[in-house]
Protein backbone atom coordinates (compact mmCIF):
# COMPACT_ATOMS: atom_id res chain seq x y z
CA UNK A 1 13.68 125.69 -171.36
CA UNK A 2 11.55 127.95 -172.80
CA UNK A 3 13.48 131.04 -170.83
CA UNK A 4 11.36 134.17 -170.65
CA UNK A 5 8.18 135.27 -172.48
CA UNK A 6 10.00 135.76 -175.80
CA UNK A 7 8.92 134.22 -179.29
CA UNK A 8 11.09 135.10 -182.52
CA UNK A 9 9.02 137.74 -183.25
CA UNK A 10 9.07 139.73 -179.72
CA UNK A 11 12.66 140.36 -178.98
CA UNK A 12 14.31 140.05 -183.10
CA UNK A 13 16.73 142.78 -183.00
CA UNK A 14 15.36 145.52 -185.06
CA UNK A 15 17.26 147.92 -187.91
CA UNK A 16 16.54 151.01 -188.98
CA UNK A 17 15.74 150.95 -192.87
CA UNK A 18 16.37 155.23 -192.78
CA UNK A 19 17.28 156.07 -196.10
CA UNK A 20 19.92 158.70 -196.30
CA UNK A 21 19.06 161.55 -199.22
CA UNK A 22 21.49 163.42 -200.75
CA UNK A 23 20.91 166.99 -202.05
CA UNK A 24 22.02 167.20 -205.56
CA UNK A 25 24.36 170.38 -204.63
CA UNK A 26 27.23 171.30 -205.68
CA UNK A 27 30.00 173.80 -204.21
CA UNK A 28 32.88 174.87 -206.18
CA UNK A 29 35.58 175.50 -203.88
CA UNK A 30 39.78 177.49 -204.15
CA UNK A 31 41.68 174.36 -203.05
CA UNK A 32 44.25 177.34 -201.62
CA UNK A 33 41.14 178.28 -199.44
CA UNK A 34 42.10 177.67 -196.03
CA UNK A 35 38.70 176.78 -195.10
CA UNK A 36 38.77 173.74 -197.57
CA UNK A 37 41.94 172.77 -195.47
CA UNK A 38 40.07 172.81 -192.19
CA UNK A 39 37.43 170.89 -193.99
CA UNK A 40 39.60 168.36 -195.69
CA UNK A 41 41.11 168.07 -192.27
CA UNK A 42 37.89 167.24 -190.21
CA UNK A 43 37.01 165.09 -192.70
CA UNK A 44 40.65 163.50 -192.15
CA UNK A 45 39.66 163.21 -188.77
CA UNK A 46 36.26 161.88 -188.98
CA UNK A 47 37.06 159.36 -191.49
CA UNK A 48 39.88 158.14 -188.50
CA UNK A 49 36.89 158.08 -185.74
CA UNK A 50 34.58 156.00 -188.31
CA UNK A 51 37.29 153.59 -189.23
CA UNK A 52 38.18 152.96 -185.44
CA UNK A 53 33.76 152.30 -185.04
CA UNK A 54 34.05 149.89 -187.81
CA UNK A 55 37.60 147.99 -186.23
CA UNK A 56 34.87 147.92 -183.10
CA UNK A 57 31.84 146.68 -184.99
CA UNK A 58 34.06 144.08 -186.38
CA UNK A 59 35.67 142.50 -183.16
CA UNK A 60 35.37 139.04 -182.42
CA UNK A 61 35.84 137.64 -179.10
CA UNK A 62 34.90 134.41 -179.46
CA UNK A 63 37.36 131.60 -179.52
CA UNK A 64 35.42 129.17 -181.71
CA UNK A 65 31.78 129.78 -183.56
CA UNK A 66 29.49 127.28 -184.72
CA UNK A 67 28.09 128.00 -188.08
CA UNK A 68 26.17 125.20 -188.66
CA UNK A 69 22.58 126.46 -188.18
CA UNK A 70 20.93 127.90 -191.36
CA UNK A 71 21.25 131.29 -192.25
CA UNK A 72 18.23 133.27 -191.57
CA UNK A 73 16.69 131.35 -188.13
CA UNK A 74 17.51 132.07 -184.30
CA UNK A 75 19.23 129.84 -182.34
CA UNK A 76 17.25 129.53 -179.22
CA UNK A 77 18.91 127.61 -176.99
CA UNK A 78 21.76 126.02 -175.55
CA UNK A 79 23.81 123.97 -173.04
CA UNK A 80 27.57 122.75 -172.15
CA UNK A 81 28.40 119.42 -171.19
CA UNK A 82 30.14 119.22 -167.80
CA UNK A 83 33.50 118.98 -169.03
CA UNK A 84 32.75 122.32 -171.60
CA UNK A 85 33.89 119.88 -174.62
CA UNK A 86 30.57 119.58 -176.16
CA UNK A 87 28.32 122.03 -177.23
CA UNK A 88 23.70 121.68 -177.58
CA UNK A 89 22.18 124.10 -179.68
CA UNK A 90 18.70 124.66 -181.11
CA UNK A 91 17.41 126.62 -183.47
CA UNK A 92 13.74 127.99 -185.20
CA UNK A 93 14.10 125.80 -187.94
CA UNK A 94 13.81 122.40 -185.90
CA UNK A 95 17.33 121.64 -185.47
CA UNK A 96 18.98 120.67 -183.14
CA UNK A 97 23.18 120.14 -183.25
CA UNK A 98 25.56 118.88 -180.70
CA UNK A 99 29.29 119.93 -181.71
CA UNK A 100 32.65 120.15 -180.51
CA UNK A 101 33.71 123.59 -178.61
CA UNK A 102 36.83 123.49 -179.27
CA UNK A 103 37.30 123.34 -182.91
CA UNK A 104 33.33 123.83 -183.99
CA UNK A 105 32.91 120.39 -185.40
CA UNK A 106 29.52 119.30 -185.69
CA UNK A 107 29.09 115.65 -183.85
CA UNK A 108 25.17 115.16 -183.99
CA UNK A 109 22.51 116.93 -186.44
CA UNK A 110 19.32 115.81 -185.73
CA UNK A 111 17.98 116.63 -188.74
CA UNK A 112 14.29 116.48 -189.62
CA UNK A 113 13.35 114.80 -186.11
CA UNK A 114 11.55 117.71 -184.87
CA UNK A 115 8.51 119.52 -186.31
CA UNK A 116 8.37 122.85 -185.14
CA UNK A 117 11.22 125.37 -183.44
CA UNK A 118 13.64 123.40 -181.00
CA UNK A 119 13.48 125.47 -177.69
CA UNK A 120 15.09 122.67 -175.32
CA UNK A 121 18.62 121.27 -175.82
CA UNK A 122 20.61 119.58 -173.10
CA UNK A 123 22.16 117.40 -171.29
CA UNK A 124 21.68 115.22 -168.55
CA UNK A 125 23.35 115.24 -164.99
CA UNK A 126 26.35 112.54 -165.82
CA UNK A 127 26.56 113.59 -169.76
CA UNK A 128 24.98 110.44 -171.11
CA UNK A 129 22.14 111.79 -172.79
CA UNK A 130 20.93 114.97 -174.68
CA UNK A 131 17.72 115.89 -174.61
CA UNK A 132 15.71 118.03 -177.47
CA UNK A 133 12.67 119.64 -176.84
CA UNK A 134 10.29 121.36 -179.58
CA UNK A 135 7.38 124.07 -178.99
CA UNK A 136 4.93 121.29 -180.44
CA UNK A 137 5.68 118.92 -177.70
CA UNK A 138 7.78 116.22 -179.03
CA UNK A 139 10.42 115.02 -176.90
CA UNK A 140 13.75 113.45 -178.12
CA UNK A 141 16.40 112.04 -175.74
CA UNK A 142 19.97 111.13 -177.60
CA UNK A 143 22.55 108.91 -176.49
CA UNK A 144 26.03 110.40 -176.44
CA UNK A 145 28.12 108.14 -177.06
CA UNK A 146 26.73 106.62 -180.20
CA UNK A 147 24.45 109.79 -181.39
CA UNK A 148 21.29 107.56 -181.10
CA UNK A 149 17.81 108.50 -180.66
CA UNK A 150 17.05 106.04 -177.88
CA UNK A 151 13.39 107.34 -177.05
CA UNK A 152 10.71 109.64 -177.89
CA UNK A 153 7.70 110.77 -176.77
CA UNK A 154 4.98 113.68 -177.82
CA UNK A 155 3.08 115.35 -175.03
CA UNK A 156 -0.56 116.47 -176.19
CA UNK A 157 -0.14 119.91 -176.17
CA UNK A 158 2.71 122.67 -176.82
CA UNK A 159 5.37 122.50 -174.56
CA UNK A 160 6.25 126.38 -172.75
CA UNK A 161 9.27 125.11 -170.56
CA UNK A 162 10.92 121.69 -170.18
CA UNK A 163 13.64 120.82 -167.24
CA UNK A 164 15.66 117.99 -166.55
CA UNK A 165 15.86 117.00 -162.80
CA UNK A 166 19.22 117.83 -160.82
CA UNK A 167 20.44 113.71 -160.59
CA UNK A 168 18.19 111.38 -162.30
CA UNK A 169 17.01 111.06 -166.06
CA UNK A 170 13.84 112.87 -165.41
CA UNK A 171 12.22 115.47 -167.20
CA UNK A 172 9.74 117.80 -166.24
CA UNK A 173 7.77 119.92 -168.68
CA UNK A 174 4.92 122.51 -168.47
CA UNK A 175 2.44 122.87 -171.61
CA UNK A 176 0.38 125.84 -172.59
CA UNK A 177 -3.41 124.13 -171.30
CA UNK A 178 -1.39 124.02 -167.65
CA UNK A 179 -0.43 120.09 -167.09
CA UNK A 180 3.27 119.40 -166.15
CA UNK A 181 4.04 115.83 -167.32
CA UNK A 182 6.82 114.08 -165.27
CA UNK A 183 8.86 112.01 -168.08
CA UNK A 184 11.19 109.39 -166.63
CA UNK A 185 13.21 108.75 -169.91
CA UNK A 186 15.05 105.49 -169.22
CA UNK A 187 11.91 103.54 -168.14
CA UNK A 188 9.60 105.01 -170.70
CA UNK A 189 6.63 106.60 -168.44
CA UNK A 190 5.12 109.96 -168.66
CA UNK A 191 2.40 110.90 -165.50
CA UNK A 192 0.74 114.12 -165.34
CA UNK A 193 1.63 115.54 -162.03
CA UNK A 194 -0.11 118.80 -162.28
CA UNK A 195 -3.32 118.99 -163.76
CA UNK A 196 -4.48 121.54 -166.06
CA UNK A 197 -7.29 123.91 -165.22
CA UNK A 198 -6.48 126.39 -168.73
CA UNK A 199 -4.75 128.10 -166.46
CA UNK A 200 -1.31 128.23 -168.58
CA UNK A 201 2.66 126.81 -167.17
CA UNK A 202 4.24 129.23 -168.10
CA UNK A 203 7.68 128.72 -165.86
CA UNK A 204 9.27 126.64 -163.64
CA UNK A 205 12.29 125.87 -161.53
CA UNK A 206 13.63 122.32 -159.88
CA UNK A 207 14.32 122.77 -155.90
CA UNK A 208 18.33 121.90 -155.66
CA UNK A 209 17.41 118.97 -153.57
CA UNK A 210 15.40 117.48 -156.43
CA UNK A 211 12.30 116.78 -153.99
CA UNK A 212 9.90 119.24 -155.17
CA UNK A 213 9.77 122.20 -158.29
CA UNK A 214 7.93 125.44 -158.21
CA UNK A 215 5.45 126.16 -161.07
CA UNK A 216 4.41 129.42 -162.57
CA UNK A 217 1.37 130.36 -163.93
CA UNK A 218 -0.69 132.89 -166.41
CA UNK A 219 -2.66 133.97 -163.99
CA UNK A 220 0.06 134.64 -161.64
CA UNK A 221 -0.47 131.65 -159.39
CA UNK A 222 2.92 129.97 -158.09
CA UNK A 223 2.32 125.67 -156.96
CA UNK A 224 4.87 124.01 -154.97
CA UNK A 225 4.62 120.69 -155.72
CA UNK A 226 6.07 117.06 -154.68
CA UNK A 227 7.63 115.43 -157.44
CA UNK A 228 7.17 112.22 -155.40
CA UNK A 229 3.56 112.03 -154.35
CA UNK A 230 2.22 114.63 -156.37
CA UNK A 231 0.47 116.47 -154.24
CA UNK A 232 0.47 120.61 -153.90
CA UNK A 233 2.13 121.49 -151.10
CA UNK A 234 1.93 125.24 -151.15
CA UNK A 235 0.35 128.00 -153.03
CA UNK A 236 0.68 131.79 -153.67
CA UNK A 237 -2.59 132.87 -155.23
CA UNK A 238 -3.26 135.97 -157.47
CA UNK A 239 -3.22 139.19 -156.00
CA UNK A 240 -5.21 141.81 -158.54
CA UNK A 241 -4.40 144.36 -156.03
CA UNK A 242 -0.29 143.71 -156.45
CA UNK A 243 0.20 144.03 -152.69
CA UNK A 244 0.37 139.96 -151.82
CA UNK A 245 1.30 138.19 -155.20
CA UNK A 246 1.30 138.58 -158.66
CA UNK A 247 -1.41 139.69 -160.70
CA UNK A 248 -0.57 138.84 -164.07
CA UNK A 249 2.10 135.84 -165.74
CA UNK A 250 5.03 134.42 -163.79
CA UNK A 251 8.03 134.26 -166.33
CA UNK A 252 10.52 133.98 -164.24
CA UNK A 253 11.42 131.88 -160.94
CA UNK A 254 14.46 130.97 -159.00
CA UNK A 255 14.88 128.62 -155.70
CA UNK A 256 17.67 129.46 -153.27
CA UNK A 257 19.87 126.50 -152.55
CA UNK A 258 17.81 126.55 -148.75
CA UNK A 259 15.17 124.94 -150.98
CA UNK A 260 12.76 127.42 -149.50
CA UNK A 261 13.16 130.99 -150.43
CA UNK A 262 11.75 131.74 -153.85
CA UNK A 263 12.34 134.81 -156.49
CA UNK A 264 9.46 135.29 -158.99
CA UNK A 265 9.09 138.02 -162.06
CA UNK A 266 5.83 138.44 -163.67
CA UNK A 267 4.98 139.85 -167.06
CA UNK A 268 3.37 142.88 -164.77
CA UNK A 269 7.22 143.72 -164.06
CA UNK A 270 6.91 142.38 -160.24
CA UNK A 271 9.47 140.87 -158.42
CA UNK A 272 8.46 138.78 -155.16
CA UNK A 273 9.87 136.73 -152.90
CA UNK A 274 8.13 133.96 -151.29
CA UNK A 275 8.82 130.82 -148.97
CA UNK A 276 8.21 127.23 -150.66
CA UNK A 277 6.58 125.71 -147.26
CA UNK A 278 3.35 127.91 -147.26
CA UNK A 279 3.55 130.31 -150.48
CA UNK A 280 3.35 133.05 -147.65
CA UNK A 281 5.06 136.64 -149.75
CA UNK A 282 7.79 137.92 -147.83
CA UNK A 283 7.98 140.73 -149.85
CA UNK A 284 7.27 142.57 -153.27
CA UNK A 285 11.45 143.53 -153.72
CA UNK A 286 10.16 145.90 -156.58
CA UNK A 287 7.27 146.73 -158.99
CA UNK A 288 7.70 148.61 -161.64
CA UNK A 289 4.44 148.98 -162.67
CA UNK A 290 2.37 149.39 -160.02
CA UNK A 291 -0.67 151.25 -161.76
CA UNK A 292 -1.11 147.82 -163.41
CA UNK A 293 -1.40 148.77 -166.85
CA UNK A 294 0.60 147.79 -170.21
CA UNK A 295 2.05 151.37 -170.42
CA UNK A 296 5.63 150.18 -168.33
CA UNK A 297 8.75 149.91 -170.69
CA UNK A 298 11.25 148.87 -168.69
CA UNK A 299 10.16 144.80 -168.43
CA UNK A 300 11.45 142.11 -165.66
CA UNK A 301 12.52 139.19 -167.99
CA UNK A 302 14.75 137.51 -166.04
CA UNK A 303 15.56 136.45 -162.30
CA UNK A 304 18.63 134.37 -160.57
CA UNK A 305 19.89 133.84 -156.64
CA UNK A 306 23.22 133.99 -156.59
CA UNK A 307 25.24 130.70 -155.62
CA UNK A 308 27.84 131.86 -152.91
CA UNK A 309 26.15 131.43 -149.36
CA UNK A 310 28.04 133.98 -147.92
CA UNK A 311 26.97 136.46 -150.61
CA UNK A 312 23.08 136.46 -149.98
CA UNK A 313 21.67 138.64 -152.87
CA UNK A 314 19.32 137.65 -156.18
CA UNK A 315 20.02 139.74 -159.37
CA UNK A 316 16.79 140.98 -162.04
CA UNK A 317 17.44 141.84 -165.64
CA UNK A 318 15.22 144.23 -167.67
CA UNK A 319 14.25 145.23 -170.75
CA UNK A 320 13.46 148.81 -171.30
CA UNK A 321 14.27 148.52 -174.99
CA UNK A 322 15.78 146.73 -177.18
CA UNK A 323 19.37 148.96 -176.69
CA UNK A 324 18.55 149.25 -172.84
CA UNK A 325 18.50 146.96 -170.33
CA UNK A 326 19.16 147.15 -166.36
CA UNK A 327 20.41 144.71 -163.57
CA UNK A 328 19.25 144.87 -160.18
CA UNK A 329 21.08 143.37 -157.31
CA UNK A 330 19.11 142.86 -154.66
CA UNK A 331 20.05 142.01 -150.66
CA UNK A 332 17.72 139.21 -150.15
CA UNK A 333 18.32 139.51 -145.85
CA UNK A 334 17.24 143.18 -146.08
CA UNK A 335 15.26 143.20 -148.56
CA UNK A 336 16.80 146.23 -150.21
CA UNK A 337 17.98 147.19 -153.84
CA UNK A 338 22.01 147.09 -153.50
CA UNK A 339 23.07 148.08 -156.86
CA UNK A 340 21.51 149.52 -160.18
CA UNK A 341 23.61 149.07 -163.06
CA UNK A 342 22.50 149.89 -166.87
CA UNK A 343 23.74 148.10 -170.35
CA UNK A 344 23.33 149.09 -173.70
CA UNK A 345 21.23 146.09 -174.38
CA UNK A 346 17.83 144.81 -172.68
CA UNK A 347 18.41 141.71 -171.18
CA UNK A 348 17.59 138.14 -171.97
CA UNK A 349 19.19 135.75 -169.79
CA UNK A 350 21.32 136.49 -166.49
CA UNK A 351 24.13 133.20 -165.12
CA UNK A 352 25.62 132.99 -161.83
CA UNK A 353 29.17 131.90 -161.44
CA UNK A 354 30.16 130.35 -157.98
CA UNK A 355 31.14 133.80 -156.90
CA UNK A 356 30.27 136.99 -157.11
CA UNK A 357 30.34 137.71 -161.06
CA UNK A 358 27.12 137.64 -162.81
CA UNK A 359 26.97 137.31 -166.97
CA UNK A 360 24.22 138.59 -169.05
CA UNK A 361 23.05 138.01 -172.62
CA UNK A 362 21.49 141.04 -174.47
CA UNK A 363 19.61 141.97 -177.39
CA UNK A 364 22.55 144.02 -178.27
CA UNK A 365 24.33 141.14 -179.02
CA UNK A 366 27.10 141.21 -176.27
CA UNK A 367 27.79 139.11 -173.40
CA UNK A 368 29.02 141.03 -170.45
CA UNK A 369 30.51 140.19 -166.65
CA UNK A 370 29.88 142.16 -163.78
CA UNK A 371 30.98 142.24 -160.53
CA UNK A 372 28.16 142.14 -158.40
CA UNK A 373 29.43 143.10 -155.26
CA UNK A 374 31.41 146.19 -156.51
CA UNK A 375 28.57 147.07 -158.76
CA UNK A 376 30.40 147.57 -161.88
CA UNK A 377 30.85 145.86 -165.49
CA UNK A 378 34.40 143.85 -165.91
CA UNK A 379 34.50 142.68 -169.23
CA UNK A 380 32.14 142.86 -172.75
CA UNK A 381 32.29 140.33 -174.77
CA UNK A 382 31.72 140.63 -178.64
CA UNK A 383 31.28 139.00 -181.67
CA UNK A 384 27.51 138.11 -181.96
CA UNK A 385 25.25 140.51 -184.84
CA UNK A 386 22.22 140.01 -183.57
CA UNK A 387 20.29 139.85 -180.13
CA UNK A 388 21.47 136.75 -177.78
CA UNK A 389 18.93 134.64 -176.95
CA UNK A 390 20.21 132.21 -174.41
CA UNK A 391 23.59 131.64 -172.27
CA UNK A 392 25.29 129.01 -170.57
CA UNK A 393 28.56 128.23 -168.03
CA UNK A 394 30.15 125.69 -167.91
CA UNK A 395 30.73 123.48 -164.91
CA UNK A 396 34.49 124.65 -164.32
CA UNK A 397 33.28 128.28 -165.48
CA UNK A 398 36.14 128.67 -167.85
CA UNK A 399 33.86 128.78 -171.04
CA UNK A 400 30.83 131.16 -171.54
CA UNK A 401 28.31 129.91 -174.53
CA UNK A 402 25.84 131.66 -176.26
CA UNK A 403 23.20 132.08 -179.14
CA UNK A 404 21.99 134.51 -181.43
CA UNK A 405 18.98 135.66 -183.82
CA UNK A 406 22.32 135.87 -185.86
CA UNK A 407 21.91 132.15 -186.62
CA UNK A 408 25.63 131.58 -184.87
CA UNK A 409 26.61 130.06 -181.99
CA UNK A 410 29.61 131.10 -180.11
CA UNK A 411 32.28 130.13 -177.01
CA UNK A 412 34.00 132.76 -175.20
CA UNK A 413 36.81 132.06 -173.01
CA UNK A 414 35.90 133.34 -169.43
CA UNK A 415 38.75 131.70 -167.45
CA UNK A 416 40.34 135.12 -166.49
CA UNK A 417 37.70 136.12 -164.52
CA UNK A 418 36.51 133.19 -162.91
């Protein structure tokens, strides 16, 4: 899906170009001069300190790392299959790839099938198929087990998320004039279940039950809708005034597995909760930029409930630039911040295990775990050069994937801590 409000342009990790100017200077110094031998011995030591930096900048974590995407373009997005052994990735120059994770083989290139960056690449609920999305709105669904293109379709306008559903071959995807098209891939129809009004999808999230989906808009709207009959079965309207909704683009949105409670982030850095039933706002959990205006750095980008019932908290992720980010746990029953906890690193993308860890992707190029009860980073994972762009668990949560503006793809093994 088209995760957060990033393009290539908004979140590419940026180097300094400082040029470093000598002064043409020369000291002539008594090598018996016991100040050259302090000197010669700082340098000693400094020389030690910047050779340990570089062993650091160097480390790889990763047990295997797909290389297969050109050099030069981000690699957007990404999925596991349930069993971890295969590997979706897409990148900005309309590729797509499904390879092996354990040795990096590449099973499936798709080639020149898509005309514009591929920003959806996964699979369905049993593994058969593997869908590939581009921005431009073509639609590809492959068949695993002979790497076949099996259908196709092209939606009239630009796609700006795609799903599939939770247990059927469904797909649901929101385009930038504000129509979500229902796609039901294995009897070829496509119904618009959501009419546009210009009013832009920009997110949206499948209920686990697989009954209705939650839709988020430019203007800061939120629909519940029926994937059945279609119809809108609750709303939470704008709110200019910030006090009952959001006034500005929802980016973000979550569904508890009650299939009620809902946890939206706009682009106004507001997180809300809401109920599904009648779009009523429990509460604004945080806003951190309540005078309204553009002047906020630290951004809400990202937004997940956590999947343990007896652990009832949602966690945010922030970017306040790109080599800051900050989680937020938050106690969904009170309503309260529980922990604050900083990364060198704004943050992209934010998975759930089972439990109580929590893994986030970062523009620093680092995948980290933290322990979300205790509040407190347990592992850093490195390897990547670039900003990560999107993350994914797999299904027995021993293997962590993720993608970089690096043009890489990599697999970490996370078995350890889950």
């Amino acid at each position: 899906m088209m995760q957060d409000r990033h393009t290539p342009t908004d979140v590419r990790e940026i180097e300094s170009d400082e040029e470093i100017l000598e002064n043409d200077v020369e000291e002539v110094l008594d090598l018996d001069d016991t100040i050259f031998e302090n000197a010669n011995s700082s340098e000693n030591e400094n020389d030690n300190e910047n050779s340990i930096e570089d062993l650091a900048s160097q480390k790889d974590d990763a047990v295997c790392v797909f290389r297969d995407h050109s050099p030069g373009h981000t690699v957007f997005c990404c999925s596991l299959s349930k069993n971890g052994e295969l590997a979706a990735t897409g990148d900005e120059n309309d590729k797509a790839y499904l390879w092996n994770t354990n040795t990096g083989e590449c099973v499936l290139n798709t080639g020149v099938n898509h005309d514009d960056s591929v920003i959806f690449a996964e699979f369905n609920y049993n593994d058969k198929y593997l869908a590939t999305a581009d921005m431009r709105g073509t639609i590809k669904l492959w068949r695993i087990s002979d790497k076949t293109c099996v259908w196709e379709n092209t939606l009239a306008n630009d796609i700006s998320w795609i799903k599939w559903h939770h247990f059927s071959d469904i797909l649901v995807a929101g385009v930038v004039t504000g129509e979500v098209y229902m796609l039901r891939t294995r009897k070829d129809e496509c119904k618009i279940f959501a009419q546009g009004t210009g009013d832009r999808s920009e997110s949206g999230v499948m209920f686990p039950d697989g009954k209705r989906a939650a839709i988020g808009y430019q203007s800061g709207t939120i629909h519940v809708i029926d994937l059945k009959s279609n119809a809108v079965l609750s709303t939470t309207p704008r709110d200019q005034t910030r006090s009952q909704g959001h006034s500005s683009a929802v980016i973000a949105l979550d569904c508890h597995i009650d299939n009620n409670l809902l946890i939206s982030v706009s682009i106004g850095s507001q997180t809300i909760l809401s109920t599904a039933h009648n779009g009523k706002v429990i509460c604004i959990l945080q806003d951190l930029n309540k005078s309204g205006t553009e002047d906020n750095t630290n951004n809400v980008e990202t937004a997940a409930f956590c999947k343990d019932p007896t652990f009832p908290v949602a966690a945010t992720g922030t970017v306040v630039s790109d080599d800051y980010g900050k989680i937020y746990i938050w106690d969904i029953m009170k309503q309260t911040l529980r922990h604050e906890m900083s990364q060198e690193g704004g943050i992209t993308k934010l998975v759930w295990t089972r439990s109580v860890l929590l893994f986030t992707a970062g523009l620093d190029g680092n995948l980290r775990c933290f322990d979300a009860r205790a509040g407190n980073c347990l592992q850093i994972f490195s390897g990547h050069k670039a900003a990560l762009y999107d993350l994914c668990i797999s299904s027995d949560e021993k293997k962590a994937l993720t993608v970089s503006d690096d043009s890489t793809a990599r697999i970490f093994d996370i078995s350890s801590l889950c």
